[in-house]
PDB file of N, CA and C in Angstrom:
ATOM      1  N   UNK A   1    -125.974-194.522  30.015  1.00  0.00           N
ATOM      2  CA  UNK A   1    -126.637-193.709  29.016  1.00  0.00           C
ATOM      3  C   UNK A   1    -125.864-192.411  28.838  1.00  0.00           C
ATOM      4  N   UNK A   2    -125.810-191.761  27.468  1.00  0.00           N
ATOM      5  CA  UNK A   2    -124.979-190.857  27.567  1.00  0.00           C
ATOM      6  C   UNK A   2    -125.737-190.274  26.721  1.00  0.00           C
ATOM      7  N   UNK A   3    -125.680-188.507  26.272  1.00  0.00           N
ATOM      8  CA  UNK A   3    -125.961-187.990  25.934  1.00  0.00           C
ATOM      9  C   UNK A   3    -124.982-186.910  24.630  1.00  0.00           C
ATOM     10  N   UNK A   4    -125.297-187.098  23.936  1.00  0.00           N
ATOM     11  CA  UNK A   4    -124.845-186.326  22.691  1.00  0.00           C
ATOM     12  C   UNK A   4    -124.659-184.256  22.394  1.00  0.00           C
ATOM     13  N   UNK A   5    -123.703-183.939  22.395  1.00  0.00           N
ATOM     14  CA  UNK A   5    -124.647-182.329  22.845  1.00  0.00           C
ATOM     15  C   UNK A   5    -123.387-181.814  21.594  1.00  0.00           C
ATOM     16  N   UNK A   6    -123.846-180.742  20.963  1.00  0.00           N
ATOM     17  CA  UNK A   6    -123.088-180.467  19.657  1.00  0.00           C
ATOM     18  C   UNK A   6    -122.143-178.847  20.396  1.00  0.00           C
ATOM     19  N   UNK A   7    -120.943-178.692  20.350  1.00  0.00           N
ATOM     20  CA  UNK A   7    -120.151-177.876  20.789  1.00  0.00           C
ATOM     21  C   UNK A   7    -119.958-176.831  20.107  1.00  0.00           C
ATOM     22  N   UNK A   8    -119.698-176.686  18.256  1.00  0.00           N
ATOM     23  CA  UNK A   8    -118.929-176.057  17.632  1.00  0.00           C
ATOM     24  C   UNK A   8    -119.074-176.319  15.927  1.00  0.00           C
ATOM     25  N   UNK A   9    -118.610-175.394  15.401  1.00  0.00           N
ATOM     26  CA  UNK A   9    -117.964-176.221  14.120  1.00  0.00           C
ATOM     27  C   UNK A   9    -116.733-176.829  14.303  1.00  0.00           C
ATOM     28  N   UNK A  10    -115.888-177.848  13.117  1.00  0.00           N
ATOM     29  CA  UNK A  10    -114.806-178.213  13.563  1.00  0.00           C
ATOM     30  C   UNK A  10    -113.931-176.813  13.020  1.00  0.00           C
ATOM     31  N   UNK A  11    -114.002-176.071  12.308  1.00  0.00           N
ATOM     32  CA  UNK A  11    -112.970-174.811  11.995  1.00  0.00           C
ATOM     33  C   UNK A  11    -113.468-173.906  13.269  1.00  0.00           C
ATOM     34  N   UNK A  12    -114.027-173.433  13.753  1.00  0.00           N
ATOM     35  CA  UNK A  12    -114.172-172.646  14.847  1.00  0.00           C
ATOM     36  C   UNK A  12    -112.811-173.190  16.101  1.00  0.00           C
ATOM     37  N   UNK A  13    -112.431-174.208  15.735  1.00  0.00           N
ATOM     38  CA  UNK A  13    -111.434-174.683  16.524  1.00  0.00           C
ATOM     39  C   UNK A  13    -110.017-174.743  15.814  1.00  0.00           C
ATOM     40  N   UNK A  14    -108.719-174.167  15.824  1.00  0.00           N
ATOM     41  CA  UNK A  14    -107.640-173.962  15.711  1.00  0.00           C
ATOM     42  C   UNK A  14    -106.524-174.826  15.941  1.00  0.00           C
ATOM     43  N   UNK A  15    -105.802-175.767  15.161  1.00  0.00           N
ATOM     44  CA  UNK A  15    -105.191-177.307  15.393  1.00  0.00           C
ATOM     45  C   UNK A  15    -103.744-175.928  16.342  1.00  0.00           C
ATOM     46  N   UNK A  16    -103.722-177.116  17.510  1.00  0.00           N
ATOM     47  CA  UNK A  16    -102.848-177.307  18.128  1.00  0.00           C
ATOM     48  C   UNK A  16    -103.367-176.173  19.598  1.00  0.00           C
ATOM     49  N   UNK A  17    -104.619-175.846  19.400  1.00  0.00           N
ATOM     50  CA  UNK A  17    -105.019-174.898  20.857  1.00  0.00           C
ATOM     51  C   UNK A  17    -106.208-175.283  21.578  1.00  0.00           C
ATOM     52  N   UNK A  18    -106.571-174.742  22.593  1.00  0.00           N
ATOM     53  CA  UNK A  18    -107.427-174.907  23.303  1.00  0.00           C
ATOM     54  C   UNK A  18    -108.597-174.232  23.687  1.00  0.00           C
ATOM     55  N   UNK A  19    -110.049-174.949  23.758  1.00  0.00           N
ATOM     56  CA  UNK A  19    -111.063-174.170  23.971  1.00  0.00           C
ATOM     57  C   UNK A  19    -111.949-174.160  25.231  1.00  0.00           C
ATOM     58  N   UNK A  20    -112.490-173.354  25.947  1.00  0.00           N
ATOM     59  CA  UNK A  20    -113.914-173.992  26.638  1.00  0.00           C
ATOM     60  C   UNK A  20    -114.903-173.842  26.682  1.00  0.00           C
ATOM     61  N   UNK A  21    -115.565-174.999  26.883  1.00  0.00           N
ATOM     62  CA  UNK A  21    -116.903-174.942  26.788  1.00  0.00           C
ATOM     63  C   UNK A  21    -117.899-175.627  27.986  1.00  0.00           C
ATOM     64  N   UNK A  22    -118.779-174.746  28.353  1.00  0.00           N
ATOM     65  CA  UNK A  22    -119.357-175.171  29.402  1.00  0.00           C
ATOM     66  C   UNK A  22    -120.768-175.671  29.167  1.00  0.00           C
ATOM     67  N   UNK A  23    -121.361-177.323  29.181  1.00  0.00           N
ATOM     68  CA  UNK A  23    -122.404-177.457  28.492  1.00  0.00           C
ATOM     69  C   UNK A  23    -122.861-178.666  29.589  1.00  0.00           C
ATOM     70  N   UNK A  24    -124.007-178.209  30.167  1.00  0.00           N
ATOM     71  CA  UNK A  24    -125.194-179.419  31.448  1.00  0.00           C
ATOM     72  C   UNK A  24    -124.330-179.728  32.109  1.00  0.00           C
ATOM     73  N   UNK A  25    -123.516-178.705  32.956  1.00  0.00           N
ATOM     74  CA  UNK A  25    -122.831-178.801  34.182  1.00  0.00           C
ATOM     75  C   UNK A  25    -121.276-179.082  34.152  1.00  0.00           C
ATOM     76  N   UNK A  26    -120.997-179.175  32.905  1.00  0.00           N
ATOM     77  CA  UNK A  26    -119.749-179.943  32.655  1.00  0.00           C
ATOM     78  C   UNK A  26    -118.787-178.402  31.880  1.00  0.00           C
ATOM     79  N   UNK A  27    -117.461-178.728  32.619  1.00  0.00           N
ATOM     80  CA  UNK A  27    -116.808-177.701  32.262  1.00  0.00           C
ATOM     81  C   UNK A  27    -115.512-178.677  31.207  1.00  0.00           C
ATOM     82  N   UNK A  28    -115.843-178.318  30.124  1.00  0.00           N
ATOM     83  CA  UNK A  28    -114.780-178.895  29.379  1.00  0.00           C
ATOM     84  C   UNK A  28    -113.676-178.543  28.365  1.00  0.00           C
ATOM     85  N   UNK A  29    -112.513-178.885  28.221  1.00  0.00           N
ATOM     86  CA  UNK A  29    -111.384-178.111  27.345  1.00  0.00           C
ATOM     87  C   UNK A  29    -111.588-179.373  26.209  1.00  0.00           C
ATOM     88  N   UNK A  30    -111.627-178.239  24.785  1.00  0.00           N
ATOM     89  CA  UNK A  30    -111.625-179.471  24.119  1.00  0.00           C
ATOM     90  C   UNK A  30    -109.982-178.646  22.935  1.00  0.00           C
ATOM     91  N   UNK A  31    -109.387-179.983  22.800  1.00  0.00           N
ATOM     92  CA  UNK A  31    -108.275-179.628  22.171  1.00  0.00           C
ATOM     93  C   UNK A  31    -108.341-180.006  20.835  1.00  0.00           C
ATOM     94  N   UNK A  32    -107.247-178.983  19.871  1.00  0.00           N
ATOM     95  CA  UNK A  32    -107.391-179.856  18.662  1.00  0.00           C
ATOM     96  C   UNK A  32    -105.911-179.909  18.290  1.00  0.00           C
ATOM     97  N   UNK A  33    -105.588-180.691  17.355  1.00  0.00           N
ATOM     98  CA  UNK A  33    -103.951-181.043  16.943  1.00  0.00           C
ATOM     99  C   UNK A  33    -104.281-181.785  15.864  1.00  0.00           C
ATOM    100  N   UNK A  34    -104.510-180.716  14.895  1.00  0.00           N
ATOM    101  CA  UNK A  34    -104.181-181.757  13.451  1.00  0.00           C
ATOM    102  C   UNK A  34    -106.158-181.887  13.111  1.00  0.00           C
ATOM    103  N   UNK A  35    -106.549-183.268  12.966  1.00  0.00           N
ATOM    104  CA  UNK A  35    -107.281-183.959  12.741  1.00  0.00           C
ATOM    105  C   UNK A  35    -108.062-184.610  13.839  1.00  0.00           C
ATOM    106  N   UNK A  36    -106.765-184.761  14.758  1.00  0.00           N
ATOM    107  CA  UNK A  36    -106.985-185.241  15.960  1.00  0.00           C
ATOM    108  C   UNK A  36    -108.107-184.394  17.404  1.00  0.00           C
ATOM    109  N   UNK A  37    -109.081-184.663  17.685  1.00  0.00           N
ATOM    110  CA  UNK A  37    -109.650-184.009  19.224  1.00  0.00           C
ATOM    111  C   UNK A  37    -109.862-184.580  20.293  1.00  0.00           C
ATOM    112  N   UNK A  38    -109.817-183.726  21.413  1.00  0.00           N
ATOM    113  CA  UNK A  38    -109.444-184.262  22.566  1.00  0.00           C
ATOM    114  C   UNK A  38    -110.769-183.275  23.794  1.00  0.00           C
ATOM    115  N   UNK A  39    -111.329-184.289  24.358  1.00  0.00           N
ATOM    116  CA  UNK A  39    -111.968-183.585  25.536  1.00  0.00           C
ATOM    117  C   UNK A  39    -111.684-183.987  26.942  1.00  0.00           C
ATOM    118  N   UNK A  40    -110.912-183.182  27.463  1.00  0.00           N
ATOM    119  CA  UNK A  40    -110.990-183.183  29.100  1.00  0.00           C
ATOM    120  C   UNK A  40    -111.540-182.311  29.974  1.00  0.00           C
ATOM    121  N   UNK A  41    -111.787-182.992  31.326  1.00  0.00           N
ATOM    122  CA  UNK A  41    -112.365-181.882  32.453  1.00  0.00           C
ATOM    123  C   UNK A  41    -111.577-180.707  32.003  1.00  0.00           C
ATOM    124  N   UNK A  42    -112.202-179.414  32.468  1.00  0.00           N
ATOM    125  CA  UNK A  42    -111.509-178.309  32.132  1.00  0.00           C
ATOM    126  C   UNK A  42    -110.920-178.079  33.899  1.00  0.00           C
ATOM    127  N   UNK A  43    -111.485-178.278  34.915  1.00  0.00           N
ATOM    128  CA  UNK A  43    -110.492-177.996  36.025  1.00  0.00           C
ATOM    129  C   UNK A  43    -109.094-179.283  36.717  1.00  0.00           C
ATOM    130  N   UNK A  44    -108.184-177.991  36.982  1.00  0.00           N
ATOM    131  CA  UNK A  44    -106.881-178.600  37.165  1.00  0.00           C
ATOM    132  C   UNK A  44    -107.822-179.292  38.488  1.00  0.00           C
ATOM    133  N   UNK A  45    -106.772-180.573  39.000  1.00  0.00           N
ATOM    134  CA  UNK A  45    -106.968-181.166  39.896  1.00  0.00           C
ATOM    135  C   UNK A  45    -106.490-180.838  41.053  1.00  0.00           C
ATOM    136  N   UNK A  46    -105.266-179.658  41.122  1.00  0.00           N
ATOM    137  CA  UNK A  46    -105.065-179.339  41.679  1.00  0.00           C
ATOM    138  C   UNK A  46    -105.145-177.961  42.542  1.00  0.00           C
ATOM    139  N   UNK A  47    -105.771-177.252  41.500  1.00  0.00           N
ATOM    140  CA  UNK A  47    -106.652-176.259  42.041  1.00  0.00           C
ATOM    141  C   UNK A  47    -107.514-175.948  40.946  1.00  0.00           C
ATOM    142  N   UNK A  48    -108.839-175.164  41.264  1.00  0.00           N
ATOM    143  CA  UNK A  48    -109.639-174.744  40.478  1.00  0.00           C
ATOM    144  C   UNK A  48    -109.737-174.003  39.454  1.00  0.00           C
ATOM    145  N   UNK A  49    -108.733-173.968  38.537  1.00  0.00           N
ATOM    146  CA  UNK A  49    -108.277-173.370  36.819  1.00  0.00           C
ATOM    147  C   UNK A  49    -108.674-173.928  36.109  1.00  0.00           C
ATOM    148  N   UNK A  50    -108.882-172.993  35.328  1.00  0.00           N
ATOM    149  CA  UNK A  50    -109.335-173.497  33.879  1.00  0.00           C
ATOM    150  C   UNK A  50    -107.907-173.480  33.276  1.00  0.00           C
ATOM    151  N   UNK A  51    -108.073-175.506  32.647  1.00  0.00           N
ATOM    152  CA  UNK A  51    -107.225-175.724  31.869  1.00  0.00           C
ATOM    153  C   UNK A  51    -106.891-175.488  30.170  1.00  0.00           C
ATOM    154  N   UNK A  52    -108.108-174.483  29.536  1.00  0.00           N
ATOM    155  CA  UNK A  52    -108.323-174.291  28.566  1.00  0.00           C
ATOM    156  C   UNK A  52    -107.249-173.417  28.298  1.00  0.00           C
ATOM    157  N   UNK A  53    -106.945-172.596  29.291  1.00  0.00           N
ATOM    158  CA  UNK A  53    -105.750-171.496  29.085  1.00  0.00           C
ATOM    159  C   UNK A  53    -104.460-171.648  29.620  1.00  0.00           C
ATOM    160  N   UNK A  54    -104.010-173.139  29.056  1.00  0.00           N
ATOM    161  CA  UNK A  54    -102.690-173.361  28.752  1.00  0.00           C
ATOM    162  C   UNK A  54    -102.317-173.793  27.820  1.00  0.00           C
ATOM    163  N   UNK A  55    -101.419-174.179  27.894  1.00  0.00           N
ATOM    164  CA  UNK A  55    -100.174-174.342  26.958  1.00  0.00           C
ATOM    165  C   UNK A  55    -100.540-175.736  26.404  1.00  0.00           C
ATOM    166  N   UNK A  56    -100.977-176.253  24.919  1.00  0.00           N
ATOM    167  CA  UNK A  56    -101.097-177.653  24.250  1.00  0.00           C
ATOM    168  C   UNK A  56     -99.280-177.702  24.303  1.00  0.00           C
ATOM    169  N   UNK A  57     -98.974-178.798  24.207  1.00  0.00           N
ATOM    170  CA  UNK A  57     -98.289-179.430  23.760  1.00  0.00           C
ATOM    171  C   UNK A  57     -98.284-180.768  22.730  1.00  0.00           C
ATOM    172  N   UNK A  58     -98.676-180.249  21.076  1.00  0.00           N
ATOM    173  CA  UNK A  58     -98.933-181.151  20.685  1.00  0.00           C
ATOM    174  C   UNK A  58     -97.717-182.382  20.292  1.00  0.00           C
ATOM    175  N   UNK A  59     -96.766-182.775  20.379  1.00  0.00           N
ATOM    176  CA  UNK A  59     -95.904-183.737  20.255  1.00  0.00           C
ATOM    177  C   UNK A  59     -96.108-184.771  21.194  1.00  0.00           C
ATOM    178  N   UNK A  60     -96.354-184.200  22.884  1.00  0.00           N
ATOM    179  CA  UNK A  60     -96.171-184.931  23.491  1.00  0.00           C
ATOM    180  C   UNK A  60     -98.256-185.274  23.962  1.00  0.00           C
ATOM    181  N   UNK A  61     -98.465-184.597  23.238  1.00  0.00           N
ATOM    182  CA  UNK A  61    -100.458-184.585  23.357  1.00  0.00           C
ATOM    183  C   UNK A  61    -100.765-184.167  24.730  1.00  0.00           C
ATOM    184  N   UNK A  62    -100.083-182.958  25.065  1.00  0.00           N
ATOM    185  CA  UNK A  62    -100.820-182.700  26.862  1.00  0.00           C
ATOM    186  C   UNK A  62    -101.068-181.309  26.828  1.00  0.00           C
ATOM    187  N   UNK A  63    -101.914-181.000  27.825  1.00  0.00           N
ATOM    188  CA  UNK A  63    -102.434-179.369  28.470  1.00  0.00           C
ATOM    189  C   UNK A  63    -101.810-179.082  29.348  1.00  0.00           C
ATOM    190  N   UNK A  64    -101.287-178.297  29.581  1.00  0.00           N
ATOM    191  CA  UNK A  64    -100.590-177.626  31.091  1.00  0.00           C
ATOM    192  C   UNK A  64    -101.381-176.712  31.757  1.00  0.00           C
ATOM    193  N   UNK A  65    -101.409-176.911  32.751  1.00  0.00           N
ATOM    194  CA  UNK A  65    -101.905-176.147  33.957  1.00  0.00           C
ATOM    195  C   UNK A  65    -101.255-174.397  33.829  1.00  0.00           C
ATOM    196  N   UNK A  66    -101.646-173.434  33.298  1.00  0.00           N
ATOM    197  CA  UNK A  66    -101.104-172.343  33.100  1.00  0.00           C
ATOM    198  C   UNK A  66    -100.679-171.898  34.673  1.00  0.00           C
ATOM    199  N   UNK A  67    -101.503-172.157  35.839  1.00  0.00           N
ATOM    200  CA  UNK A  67    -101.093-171.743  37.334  1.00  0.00           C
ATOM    201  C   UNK A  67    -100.047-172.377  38.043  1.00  0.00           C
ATOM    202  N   UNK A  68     -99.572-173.414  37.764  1.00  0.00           N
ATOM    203  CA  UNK A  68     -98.437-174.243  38.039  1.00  0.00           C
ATOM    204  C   UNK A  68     -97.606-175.175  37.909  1.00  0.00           C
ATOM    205  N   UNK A  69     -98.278-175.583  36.394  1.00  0.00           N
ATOM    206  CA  UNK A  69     -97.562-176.165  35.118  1.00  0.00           C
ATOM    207  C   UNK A  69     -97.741-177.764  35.326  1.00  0.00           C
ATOM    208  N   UNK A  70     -98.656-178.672  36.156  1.00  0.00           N
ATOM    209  CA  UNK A  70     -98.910-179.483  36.166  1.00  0.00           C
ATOM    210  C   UNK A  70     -99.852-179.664  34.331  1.00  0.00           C
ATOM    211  N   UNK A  71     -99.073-180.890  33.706  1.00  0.00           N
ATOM    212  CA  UNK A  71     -99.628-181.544  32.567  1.00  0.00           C
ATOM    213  C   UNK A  71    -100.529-182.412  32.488  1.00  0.00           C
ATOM    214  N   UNK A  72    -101.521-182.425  31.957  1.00  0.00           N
ATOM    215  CA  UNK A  72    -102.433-183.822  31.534  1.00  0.00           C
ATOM    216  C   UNK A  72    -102.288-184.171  30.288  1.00  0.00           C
ATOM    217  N   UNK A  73    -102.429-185.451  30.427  1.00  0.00           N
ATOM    218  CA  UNK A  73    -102.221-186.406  29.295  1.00  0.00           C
ATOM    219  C   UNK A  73    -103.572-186.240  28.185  1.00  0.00           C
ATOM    220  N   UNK A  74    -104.232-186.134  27.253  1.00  0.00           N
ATOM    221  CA  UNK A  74    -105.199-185.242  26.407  1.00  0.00           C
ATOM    222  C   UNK A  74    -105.727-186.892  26.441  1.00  0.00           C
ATOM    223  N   UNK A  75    -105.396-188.009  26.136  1.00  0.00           N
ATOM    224  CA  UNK A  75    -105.830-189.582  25.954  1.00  0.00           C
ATOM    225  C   UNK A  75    -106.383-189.882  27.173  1.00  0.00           C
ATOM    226  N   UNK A  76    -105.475-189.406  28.326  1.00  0.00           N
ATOM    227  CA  UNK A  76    -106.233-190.570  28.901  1.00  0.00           C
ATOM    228  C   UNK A  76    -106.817-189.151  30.692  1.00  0.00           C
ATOM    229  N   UNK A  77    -106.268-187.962  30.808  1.00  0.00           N
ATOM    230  CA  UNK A  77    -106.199-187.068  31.554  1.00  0.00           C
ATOM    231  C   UNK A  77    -105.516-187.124  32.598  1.00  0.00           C
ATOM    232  N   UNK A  78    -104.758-188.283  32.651  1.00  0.00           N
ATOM    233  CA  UNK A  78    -104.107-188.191  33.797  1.00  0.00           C
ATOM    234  C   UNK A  78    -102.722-187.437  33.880  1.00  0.00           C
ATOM    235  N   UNK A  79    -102.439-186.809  35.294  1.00  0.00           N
ATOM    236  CA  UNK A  79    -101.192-185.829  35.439  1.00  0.00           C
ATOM    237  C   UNK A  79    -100.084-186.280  35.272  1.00  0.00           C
ATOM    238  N   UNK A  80     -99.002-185.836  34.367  1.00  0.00           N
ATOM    239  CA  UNK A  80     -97.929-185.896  34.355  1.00  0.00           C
ATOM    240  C   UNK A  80     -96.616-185.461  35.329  1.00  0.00           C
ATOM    241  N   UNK A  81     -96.893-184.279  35.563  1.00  0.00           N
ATOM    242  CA  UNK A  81     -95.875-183.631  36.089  1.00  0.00           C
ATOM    243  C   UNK A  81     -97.011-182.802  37.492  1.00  0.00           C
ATOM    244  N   UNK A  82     -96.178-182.822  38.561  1.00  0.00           N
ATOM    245  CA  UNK A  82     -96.624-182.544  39.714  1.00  0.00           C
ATOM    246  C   UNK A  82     -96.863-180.759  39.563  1.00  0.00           C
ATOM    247  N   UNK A  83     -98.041-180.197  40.365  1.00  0.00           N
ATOM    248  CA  UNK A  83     -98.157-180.852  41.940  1.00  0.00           C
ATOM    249  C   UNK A  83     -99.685-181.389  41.491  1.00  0.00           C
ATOM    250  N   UNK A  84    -100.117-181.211  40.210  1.00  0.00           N
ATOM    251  CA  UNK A  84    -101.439-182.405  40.273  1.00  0.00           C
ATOM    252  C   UNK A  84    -101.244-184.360  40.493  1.00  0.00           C
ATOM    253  N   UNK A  85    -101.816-184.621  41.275  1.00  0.00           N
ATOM    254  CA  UNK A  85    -101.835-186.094  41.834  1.00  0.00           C
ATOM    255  C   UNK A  85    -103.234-186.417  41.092  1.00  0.00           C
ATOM    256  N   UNK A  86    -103.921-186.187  40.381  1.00  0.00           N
ATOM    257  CA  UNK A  86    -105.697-186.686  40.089  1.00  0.00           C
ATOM    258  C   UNK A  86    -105.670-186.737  38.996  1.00  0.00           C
ATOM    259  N   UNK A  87    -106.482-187.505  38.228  1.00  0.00           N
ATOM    260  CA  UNK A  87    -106.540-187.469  36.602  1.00  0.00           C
ATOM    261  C   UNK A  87    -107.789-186.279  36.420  1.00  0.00           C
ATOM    262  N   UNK A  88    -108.056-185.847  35.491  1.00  0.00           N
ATOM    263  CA  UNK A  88    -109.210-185.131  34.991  1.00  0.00           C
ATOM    264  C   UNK A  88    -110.414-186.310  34.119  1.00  0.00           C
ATOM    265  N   UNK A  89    -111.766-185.723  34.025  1.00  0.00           N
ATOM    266  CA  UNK A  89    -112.122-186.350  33.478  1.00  0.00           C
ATOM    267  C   UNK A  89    -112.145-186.840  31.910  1.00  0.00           C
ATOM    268  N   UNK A  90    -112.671-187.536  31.270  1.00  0.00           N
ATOM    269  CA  UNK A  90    -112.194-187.600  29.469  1.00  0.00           C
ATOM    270  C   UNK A  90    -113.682-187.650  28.872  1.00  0.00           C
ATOM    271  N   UNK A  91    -113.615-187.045  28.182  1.00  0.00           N
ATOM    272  CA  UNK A  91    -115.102-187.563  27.230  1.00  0.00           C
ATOM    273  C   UNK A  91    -114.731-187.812  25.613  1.00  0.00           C
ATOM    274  N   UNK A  92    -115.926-188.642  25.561  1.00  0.00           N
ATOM    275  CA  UNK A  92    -115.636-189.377  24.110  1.00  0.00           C
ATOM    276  C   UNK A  92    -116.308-187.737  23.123  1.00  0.00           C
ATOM    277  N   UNK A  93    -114.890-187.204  22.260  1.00  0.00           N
ATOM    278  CA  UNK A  93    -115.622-186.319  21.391  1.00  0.00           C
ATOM    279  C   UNK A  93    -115.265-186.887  19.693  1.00  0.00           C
ATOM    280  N   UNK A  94    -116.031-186.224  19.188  1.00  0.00           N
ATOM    281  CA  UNK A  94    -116.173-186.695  17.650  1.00  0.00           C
ATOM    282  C   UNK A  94    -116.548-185.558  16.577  1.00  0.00           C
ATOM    283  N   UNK A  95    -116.354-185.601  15.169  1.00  0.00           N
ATOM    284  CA  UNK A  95    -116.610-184.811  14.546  1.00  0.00           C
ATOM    285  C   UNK A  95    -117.131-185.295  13.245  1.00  0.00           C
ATOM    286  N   UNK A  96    -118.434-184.675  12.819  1.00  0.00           N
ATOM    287  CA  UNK A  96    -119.007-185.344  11.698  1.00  0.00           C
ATOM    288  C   UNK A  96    -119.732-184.164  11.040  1.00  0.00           C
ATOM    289  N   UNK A  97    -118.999-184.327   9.622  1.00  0.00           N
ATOM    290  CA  UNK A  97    -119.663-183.330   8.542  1.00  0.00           C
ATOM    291  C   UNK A  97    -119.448-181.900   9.614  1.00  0.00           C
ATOM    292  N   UNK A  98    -118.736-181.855   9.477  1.00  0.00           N
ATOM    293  CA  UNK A  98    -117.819-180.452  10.045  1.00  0.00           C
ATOM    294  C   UNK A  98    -118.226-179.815  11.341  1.00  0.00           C
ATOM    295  N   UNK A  99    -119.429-180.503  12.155  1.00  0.00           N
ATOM    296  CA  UNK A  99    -119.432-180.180  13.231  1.00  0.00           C
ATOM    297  C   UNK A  99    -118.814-180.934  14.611  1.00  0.00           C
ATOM    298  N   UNK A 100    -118.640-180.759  15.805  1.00  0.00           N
ATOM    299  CA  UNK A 100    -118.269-181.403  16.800  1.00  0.00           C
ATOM    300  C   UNK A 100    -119.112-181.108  17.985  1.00  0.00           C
ATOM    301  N   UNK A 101    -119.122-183.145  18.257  1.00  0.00           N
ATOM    302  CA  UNK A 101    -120.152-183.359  19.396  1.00  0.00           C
ATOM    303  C   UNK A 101    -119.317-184.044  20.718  1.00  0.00           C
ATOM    304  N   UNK A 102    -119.900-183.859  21.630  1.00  0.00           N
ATOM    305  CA  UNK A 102    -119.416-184.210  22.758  1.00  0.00           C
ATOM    306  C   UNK A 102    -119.865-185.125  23.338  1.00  0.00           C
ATOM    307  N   UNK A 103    -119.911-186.263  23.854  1.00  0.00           N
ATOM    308  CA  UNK A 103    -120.865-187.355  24.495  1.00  0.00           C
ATOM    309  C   UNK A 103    -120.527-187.396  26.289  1.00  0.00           C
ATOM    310  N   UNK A 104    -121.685-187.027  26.879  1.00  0.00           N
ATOM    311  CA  UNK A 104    -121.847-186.633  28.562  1.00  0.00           C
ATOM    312  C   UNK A 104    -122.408-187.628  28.887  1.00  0.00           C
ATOM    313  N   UNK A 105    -121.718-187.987  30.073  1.00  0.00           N
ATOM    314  CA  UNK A 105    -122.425-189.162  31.107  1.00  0.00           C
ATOM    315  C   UNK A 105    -124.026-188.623  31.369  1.00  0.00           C
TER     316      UNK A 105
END
């Protein structure tokens, strides 16, 4: 069962940067690039940062760890480049009639 919870407008969000939002326990970065959005856990796996305040990379679709430059993959959250070893979590987000919702376990 999952739950639906509304985040934003979609213009309140800026293609190619990152936001957070903290909503029923869940700390989440939601990215935008284009058309395209993306929600992952907002903490690095490798230490407790918020991944909202790094670096998108939209070509290659990842977040960087601003504390030690470990990348996640925005599709699927898993780390690219060390010293994170853990994926982050992913949530299914969506946008309809110009707002954006988030769907929580």
């Amino acid at each position: 069962m999952t739950e639906r919870v509304h985040l934003c407008a979609l213009d309140d969000l800026a293609s190619g940067s990152s936001r957070r939002f903290d909503v029923a326990g869940h700390r989440i970065a939601v990215v935008r690039i284009g058309d395209d959005l993306y929600a992952i856990g907002d903490r690095c796996t490798h230490q407790d940062v918020s991944l909202a305040e790094g670096d998108v990379d939209a070509e290659a679709r990842t977040l960087e760890c601003w504390k030690h430059g470990s990348l996640f993959e925005l599709e699927n959250g898993e780390p690219t480049v060390l010293p994170a070893t853990k994926p982050v979590p992913v949530y299914r987000i969506v946008s309809e009639d110009g707002d954006v919702f988030v769907e929580l376990p």
